[in-house]
Every structure is written in C-alpha cells, then in structure tokens.
N, C-alpha and C. Protein backbone atom coordinates (compact mmCIF):
# COMPACT_ATOMS: atom_id res chain seq x y z
N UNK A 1 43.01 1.88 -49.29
CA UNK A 1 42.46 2.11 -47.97
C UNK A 1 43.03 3.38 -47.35
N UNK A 2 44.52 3.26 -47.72
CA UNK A 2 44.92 4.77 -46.80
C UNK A 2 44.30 5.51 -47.82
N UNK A 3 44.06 6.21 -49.09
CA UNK A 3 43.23 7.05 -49.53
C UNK A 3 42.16 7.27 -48.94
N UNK A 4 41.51 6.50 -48.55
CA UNK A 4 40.70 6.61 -47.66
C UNK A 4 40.27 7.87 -46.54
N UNK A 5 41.42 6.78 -45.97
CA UNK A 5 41.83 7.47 -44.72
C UNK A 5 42.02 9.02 -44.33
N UNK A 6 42.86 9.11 -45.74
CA UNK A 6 43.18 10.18 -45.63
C UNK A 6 42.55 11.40 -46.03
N UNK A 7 41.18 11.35 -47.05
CA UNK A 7 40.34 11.81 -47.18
C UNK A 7 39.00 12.09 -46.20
N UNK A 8 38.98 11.28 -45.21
CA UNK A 8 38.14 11.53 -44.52
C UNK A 8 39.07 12.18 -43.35
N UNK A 9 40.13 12.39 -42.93
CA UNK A 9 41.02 13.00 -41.97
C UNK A 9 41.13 14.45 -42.78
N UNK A 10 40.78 14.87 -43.99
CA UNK A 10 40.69 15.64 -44.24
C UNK A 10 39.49 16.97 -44.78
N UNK A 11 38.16 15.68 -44.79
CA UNK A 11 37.09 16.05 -44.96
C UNK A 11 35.98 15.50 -43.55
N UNK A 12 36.29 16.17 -42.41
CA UNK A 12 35.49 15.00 -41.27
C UNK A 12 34.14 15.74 -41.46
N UNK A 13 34.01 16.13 -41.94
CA UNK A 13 32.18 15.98 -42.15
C UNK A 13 31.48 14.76 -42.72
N UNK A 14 31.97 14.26 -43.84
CA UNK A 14 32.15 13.02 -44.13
C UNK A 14 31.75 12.11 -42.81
N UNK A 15 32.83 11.65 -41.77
CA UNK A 15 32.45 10.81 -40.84
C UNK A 15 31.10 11.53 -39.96
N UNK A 16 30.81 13.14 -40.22
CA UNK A 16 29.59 12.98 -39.11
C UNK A 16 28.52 12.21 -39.87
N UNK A 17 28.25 12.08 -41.16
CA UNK A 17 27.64 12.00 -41.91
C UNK A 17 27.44 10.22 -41.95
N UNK A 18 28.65 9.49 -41.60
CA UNK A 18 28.37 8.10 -41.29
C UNK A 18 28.05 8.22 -40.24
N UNK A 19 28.14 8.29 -39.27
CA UNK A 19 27.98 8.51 -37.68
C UNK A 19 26.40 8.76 -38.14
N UNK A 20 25.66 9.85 -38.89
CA UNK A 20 24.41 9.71 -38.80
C UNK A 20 24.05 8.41 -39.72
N UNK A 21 23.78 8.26 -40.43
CA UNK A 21 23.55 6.67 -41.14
C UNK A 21 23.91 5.59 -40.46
N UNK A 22 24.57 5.00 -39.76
CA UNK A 22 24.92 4.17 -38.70
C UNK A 22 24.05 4.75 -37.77
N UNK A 23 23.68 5.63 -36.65
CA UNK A 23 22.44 6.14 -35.96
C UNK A 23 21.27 5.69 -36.81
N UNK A 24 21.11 5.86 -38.02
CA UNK A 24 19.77 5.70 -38.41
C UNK A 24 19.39 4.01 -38.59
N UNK A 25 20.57 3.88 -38.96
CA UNK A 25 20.16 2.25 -39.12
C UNK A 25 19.96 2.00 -38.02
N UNK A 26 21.21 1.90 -37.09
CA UNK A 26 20.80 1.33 -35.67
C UNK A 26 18.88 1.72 -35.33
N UNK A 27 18.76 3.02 -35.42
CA UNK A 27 17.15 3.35 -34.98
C UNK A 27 16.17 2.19 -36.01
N UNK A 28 16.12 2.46 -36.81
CA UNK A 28 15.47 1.00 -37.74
C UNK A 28 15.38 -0.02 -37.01
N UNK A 29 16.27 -0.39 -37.08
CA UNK A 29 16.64 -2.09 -36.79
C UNK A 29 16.29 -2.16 -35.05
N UNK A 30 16.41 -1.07 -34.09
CA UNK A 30 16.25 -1.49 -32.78
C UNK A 30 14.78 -1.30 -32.74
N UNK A 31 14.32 -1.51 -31.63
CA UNK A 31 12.87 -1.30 -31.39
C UNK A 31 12.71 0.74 -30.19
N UNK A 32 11.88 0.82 -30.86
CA UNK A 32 11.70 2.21 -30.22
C UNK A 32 12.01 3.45 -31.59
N UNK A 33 12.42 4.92 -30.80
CA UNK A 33 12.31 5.62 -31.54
C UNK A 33 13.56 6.75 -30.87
N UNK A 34 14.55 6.18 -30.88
CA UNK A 34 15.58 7.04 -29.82
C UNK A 34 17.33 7.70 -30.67
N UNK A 35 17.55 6.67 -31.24
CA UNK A 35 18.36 6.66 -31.89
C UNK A 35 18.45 7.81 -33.00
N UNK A 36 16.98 8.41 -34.04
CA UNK A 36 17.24 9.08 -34.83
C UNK A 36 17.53 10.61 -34.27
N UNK A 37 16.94 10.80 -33.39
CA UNK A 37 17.73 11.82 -32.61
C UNK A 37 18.94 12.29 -32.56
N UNK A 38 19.69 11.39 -32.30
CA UNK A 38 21.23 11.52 -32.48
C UNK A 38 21.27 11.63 -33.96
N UNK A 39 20.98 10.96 -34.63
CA UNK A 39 21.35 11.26 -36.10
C UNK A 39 21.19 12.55 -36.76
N UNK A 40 19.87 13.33 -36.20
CA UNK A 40 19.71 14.24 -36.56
C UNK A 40 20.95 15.26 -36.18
N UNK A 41 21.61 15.15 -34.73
CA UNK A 41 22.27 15.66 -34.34
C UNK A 41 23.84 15.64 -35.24
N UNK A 42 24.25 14.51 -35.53
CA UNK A 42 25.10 13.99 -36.45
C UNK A 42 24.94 14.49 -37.74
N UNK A 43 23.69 15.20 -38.49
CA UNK A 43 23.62 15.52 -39.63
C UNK A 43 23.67 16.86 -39.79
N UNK A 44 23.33 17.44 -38.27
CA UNK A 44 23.72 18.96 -38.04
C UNK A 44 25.31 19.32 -38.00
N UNK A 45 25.82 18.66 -37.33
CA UNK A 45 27.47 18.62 -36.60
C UNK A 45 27.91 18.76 -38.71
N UNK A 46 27.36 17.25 -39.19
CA UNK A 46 28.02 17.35 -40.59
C UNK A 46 28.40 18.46 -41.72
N UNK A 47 26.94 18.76 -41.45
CA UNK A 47 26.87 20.31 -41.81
C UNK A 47 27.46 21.31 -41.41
N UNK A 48 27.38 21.55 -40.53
CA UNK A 48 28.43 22.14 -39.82
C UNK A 48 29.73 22.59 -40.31
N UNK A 49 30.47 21.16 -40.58
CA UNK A 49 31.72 20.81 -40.47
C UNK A 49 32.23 21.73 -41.91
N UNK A 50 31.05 21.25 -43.03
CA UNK A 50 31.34 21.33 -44.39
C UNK A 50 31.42 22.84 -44.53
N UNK A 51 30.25 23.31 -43.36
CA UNK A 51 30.54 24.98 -44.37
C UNK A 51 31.32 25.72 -43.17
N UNK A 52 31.81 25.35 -41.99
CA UNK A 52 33.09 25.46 -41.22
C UNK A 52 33.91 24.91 -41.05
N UNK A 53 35.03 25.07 -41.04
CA UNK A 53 36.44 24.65 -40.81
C UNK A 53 36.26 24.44 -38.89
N UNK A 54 36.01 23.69 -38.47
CA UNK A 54 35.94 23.25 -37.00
C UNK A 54 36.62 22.40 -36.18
N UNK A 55 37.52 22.47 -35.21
CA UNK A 55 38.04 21.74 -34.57
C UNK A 55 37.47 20.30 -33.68
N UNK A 56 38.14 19.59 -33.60
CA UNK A 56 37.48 17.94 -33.27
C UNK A 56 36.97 18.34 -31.94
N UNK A 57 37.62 19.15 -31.08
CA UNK A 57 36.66 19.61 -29.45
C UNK A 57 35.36 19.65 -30.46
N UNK A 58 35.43 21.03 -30.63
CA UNK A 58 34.20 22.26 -30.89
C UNK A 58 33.08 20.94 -31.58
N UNK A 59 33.88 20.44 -32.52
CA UNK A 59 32.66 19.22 -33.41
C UNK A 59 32.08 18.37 -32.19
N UNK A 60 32.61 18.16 -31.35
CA UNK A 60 32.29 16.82 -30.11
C UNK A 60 31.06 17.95 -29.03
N UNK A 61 31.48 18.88 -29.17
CA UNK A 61 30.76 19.67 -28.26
C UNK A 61 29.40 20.08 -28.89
N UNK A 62 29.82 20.37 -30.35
CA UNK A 62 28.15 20.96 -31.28
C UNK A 62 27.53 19.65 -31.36
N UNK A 63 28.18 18.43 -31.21
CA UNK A 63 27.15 16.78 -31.35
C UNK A 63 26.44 17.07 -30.42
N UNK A 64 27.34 17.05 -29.03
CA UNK A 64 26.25 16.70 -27.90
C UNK A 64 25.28 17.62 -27.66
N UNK A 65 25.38 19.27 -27.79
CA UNK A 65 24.55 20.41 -27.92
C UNK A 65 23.26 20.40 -28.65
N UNK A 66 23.36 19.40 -30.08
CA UNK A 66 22.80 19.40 -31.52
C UNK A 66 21.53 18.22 -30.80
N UNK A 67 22.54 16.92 -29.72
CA UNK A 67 21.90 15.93 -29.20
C UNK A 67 20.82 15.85 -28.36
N UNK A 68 21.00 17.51 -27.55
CA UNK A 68 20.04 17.78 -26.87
C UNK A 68 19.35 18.46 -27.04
N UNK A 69 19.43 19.40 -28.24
CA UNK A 69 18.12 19.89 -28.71
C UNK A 69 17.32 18.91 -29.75
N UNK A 70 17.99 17.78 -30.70
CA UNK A 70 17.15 17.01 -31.22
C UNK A 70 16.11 16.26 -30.07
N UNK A 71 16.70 15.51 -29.16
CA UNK A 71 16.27 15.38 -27.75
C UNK A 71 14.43 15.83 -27.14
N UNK A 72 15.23 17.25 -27.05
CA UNK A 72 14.10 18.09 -26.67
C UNK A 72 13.12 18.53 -27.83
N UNK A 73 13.54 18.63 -29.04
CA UNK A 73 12.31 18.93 -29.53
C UNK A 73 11.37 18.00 -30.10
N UNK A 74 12.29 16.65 -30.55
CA UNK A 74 11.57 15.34 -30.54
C UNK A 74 10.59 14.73 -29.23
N UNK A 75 10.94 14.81 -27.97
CA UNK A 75 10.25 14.71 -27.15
C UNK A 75 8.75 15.72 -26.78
N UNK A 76 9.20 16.73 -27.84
CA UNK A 76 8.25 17.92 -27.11
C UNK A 76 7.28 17.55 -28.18
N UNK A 77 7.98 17.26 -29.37
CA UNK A 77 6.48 17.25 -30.71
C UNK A 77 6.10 15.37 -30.58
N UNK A 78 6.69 14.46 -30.15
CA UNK A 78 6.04 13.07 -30.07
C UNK A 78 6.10 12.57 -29.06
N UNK A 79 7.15 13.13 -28.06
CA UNK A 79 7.45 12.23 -26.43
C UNK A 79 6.40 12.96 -25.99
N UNK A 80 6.90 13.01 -24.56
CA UNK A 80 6.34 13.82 -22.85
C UNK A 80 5.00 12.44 -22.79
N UNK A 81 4.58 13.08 -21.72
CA UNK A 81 3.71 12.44 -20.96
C UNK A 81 2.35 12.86 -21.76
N UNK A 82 1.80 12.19 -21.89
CA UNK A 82 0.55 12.41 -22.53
C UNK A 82 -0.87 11.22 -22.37
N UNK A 83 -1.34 12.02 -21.20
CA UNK A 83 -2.44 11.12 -20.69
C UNK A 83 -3.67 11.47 -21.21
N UNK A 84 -4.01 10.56 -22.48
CA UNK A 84 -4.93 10.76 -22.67
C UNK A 84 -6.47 10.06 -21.74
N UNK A 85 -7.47 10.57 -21.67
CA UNK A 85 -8.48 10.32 -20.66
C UNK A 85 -9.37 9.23 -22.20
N UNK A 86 -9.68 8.54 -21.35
CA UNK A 86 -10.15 7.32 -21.86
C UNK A 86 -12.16 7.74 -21.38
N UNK A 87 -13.05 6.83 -22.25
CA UNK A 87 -14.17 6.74 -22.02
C UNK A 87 -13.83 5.78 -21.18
N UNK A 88 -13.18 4.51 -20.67
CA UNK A 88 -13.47 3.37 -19.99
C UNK A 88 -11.72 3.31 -18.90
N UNK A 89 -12.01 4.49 -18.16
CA UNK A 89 -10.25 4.31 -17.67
C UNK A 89 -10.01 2.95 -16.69
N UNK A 90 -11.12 1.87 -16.44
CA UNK A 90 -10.86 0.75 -15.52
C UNK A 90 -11.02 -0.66 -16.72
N UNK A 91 -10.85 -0.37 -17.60
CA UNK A 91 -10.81 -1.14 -19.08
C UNK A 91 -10.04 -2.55 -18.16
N UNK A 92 -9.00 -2.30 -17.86
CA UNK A 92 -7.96 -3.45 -17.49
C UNK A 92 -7.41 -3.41 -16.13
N UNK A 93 -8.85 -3.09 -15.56
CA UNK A 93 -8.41 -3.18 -13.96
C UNK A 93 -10.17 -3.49 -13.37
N UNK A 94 -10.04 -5.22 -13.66
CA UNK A 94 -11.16 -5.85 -13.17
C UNK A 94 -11.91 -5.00 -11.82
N UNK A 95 -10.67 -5.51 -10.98
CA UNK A 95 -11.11 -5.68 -9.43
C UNK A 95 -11.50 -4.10 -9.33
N UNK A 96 -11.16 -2.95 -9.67
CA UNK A 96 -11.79 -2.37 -9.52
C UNK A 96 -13.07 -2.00 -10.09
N UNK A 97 -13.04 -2.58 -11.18
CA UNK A 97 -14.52 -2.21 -11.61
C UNK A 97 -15.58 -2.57 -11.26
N UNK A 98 -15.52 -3.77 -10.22
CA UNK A 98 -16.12 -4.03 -9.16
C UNK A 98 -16.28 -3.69 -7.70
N UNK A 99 -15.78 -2.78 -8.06
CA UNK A 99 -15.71 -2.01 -5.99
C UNK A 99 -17.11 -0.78 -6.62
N UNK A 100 -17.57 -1.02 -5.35
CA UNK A 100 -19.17 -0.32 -4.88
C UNK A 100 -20.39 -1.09 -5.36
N UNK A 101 -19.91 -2.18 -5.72
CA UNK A 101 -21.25 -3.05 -6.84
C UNK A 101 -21.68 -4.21 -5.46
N UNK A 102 -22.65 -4.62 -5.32
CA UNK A 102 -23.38 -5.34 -4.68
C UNK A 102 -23.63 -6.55 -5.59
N UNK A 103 -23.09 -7.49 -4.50
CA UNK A 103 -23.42 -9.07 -5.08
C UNK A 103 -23.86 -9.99 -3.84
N UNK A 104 -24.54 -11.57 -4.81
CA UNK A 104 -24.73 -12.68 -3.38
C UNK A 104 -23.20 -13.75 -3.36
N UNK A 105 -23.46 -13.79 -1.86
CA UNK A 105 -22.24 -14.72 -1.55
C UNK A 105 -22.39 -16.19 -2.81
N UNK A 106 -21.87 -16.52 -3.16
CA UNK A 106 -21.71 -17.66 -3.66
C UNK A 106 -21.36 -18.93 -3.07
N UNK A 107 -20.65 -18.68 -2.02
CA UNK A 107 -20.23 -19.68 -1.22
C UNK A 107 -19.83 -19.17 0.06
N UNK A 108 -20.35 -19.55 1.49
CA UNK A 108 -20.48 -18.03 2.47
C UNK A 108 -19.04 -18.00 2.96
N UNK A 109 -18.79 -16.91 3.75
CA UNK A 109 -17.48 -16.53 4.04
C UNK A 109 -17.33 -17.18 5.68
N UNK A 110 -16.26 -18.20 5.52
CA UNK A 110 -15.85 -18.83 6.98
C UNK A 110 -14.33 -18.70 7.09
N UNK A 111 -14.12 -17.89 8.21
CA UNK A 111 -12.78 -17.58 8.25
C UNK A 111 -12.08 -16.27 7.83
N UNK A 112 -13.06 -15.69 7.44
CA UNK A 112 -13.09 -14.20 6.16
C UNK A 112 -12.65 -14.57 5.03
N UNK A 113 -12.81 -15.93 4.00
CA UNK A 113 -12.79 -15.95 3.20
C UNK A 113 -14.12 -16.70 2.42
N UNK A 114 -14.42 -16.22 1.58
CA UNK A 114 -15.53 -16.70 0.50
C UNK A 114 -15.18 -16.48 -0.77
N UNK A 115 -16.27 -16.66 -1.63
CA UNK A 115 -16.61 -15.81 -3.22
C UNK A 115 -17.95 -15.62 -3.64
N UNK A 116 -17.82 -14.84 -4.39
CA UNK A 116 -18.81 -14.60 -4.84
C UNK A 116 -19.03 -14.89 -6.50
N UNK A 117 -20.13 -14.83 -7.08
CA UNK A 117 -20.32 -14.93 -8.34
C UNK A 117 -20.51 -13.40 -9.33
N UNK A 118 -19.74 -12.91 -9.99
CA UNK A 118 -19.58 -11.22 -10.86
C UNK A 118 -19.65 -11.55 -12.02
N UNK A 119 -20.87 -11.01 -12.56
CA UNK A 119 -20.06 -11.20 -14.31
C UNK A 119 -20.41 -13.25 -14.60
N UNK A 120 -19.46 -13.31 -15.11
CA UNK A 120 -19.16 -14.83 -15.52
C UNK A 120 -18.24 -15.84 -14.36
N UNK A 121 -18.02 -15.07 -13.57
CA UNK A 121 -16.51 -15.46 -12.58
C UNK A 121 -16.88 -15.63 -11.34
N UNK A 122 -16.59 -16.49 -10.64
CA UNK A 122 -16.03 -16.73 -9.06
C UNK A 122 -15.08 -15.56 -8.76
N UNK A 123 -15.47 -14.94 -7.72
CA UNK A 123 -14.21 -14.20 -7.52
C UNK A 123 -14.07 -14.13 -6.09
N UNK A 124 -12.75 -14.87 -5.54
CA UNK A 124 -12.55 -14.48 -3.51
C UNK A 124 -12.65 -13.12 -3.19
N UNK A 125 -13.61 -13.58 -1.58
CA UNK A 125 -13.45 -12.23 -1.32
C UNK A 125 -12.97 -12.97 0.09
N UNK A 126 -12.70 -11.50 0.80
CA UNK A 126 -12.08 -11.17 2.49
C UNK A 126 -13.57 -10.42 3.24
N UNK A 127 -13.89 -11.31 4.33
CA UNK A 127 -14.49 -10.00 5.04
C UNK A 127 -15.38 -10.86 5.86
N UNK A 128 -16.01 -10.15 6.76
CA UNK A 128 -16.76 -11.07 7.93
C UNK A 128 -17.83 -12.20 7.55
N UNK A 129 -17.65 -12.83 8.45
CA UNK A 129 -18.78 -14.44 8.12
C UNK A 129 -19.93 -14.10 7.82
N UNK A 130 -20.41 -14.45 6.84
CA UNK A 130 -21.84 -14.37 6.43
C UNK A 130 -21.94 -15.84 5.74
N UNK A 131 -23.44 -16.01 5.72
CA UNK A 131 -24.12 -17.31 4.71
C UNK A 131 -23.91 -17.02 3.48
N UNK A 132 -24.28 -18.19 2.94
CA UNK A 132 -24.17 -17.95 1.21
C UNK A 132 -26.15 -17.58 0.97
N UNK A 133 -25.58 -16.81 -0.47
CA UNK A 133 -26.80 -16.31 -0.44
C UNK A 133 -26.90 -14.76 -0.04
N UNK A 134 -26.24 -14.43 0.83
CA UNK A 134 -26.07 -12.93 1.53
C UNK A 134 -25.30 -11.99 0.56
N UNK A 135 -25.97 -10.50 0.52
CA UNK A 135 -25.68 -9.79 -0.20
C UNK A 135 -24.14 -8.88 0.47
N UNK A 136 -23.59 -8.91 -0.29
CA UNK A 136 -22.24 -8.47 0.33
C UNK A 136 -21.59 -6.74 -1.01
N UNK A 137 -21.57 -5.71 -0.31
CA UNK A 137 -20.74 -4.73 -1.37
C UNK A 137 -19.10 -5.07 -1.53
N UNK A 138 -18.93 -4.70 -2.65
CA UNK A 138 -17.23 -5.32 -2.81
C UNK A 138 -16.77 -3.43 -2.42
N UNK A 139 -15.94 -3.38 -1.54
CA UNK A 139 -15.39 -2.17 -0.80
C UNK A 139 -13.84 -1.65 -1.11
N UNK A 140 -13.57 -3.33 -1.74
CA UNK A 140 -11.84 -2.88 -2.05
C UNK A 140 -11.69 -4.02 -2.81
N UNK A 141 -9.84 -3.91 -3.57
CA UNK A 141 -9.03 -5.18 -3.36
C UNK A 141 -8.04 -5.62 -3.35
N UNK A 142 -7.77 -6.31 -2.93
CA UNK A 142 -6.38 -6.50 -2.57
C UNK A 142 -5.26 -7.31 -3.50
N UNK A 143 -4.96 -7.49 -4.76
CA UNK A 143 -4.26 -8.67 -5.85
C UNK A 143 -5.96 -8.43 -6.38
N UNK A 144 -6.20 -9.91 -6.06
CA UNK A 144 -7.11 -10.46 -7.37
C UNK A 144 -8.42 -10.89 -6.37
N UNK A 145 -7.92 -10.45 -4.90
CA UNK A 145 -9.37 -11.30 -4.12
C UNK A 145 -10.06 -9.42 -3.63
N UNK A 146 -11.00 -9.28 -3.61
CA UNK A 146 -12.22 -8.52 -3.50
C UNK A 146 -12.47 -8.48 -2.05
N UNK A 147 -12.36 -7.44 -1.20
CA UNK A 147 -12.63 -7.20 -0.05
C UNK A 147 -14.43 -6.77 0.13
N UNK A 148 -14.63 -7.46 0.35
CA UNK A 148 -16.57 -6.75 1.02
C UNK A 148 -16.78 -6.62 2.74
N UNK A 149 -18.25 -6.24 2.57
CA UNK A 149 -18.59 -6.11 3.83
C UNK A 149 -20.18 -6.26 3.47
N UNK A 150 -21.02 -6.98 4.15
CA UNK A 150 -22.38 -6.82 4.41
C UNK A 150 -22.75 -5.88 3.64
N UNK A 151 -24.00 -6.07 2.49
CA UNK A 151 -24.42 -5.01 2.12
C UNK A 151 -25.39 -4.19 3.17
N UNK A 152 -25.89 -4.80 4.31
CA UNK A 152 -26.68 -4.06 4.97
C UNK A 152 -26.10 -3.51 6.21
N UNK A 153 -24.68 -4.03 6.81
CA UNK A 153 -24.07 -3.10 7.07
C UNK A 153 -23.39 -2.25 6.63
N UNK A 154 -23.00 -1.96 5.74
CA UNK A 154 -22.50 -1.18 4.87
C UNK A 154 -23.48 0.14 4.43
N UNK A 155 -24.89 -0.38 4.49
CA UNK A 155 -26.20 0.80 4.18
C UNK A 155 -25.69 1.75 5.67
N UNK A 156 -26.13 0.56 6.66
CA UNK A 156 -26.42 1.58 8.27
C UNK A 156 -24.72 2.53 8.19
N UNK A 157 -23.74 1.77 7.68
CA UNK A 157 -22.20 3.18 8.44
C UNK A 157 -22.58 4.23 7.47
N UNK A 158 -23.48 4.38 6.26
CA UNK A 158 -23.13 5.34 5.76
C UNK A 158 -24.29 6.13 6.45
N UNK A 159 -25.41 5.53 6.58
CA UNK A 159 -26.54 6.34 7.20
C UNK A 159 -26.24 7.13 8.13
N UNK A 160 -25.16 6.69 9.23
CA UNK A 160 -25.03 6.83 10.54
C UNK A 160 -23.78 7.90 10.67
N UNK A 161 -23.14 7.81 9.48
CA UNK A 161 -21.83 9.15 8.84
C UNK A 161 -22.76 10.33 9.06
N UNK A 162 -22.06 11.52 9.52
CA UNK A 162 -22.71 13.00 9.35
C UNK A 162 -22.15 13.24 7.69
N UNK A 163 -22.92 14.31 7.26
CA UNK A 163 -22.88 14.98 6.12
C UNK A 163 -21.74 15.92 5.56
C-alpha cells in the first residue's frame, strides 16, 4: 500500500486521472449530464501534470480554469436555452386553448359560477348570471375554471372599442 502511495505522491497526474474516472462514473450513474465536465477538466489538469512538472496550487487552479471552460463549451454546444417553437405551443395548456372560443352554458351561471360543456368535458366557469343554454366566450382562466362573459356582450364591447 505505501508503494502505492508513494508512487502516486510522485506521479500526481495519476490521481488527476482517477479524479476523472470517479467524475465519469459518478456522471453515469447520476441522472443528468453535469459531472463529465469536470472530468474532462480532470483529464486536462492530468495531462498537464505528465508533460509538466506542476505545483499542487497551479494543478488546483488549472482544474478549476479547465472546469470552466469544459463548463462553457459543453453548455454552448448542448446546454443554453433553446426554445424551440412548436407547431402546437398550447399542447399542455388546456385552459388556454380555450380562451376566445364560444360555447353554451351547460348549466347556467348563479352566483358567477357555472360550466360549460368543451370538447368532451364540463369545465367551471366565473362570470355574470346567465341561463343555461346561453352562449358565453371563454375570455380567461384562472387554475382550471374558465372565465367568460356573454357572447353577445362581448360582440357589442368590441364593436363599441375605437380602432
């Protein structure tokens, strides 16, 4: 064991070189993609080490240096923000895909609450008393209940808007 020891106290490129393999496993085995980064950084430092004679600062300082450009250029060629635009961007956002659509009350609104029938679904809405039967636009929503208003008031405010 002290052979060991003493071989790697004398060859520390060696330990950057576990330091990256331990990084890589850890990246494997965890979930995500964060970890090989550092390794890469760890396999630079290793290198390093082997074809310079380098002090344990200078090695601790080229890791973290090595850490942030693996960092940055991993982020730049697979991270960052990247919004891709979708054919269907309300895919998983019901309630809105129902705002501006015109429906009949299903059950009339007393109290400002009702529903209506969309699709396959009951869905609550908020908004002034009307009968069932009455055509109502869905205008907003609020969680999961659907704000309307009269579809025929809703015709006259826009009529009555200037241009």
């Amino acid at each position: 064991m002290d052979s060991i020891v003493n071989y790697l106290s004398e060859e520390p490129g060696w330990i950057w070189l576990i330091i990256a393999a331990t990084l890589f496993t850890l990246d494997v085995l965890a979930p995500g993609f964060f970890m090989i980064w550092f390794a890469l950084a760890a396999v630079v430092t290793g290198a390093l080490v082997f074809l310079i004679p380098i002090d344990t600062v200078y090695q601790v300082l080229i890791f973290c240096a090595a850490s942030i450009g693996s960092l940055a250029l991993g982020r730049a060629a697979w991270g960052g923000r990247r919004e891709d635009e979708s054919d269907r961007p309300l895919l998983n956002q019901r309630t809105q895909q129902l705002v501006g659509r015109t429906y009949k009350l299903a059950t009339p609104i007393q109290g400002g609450k009702g529903r209506i029938l969309a699709g396959d679904g009951l869905w609550s809405v908020r908004g002034p008393d009307l009968l069932k039967g009455e055509l109502v636009k869905v205008i907003g929503a609020d969680g999961t209940e659907l704000l309307v208003v009269a579809a025929s008031d809703e015709a006259e405010q826009s009529a009555s808007e200037p241009d």
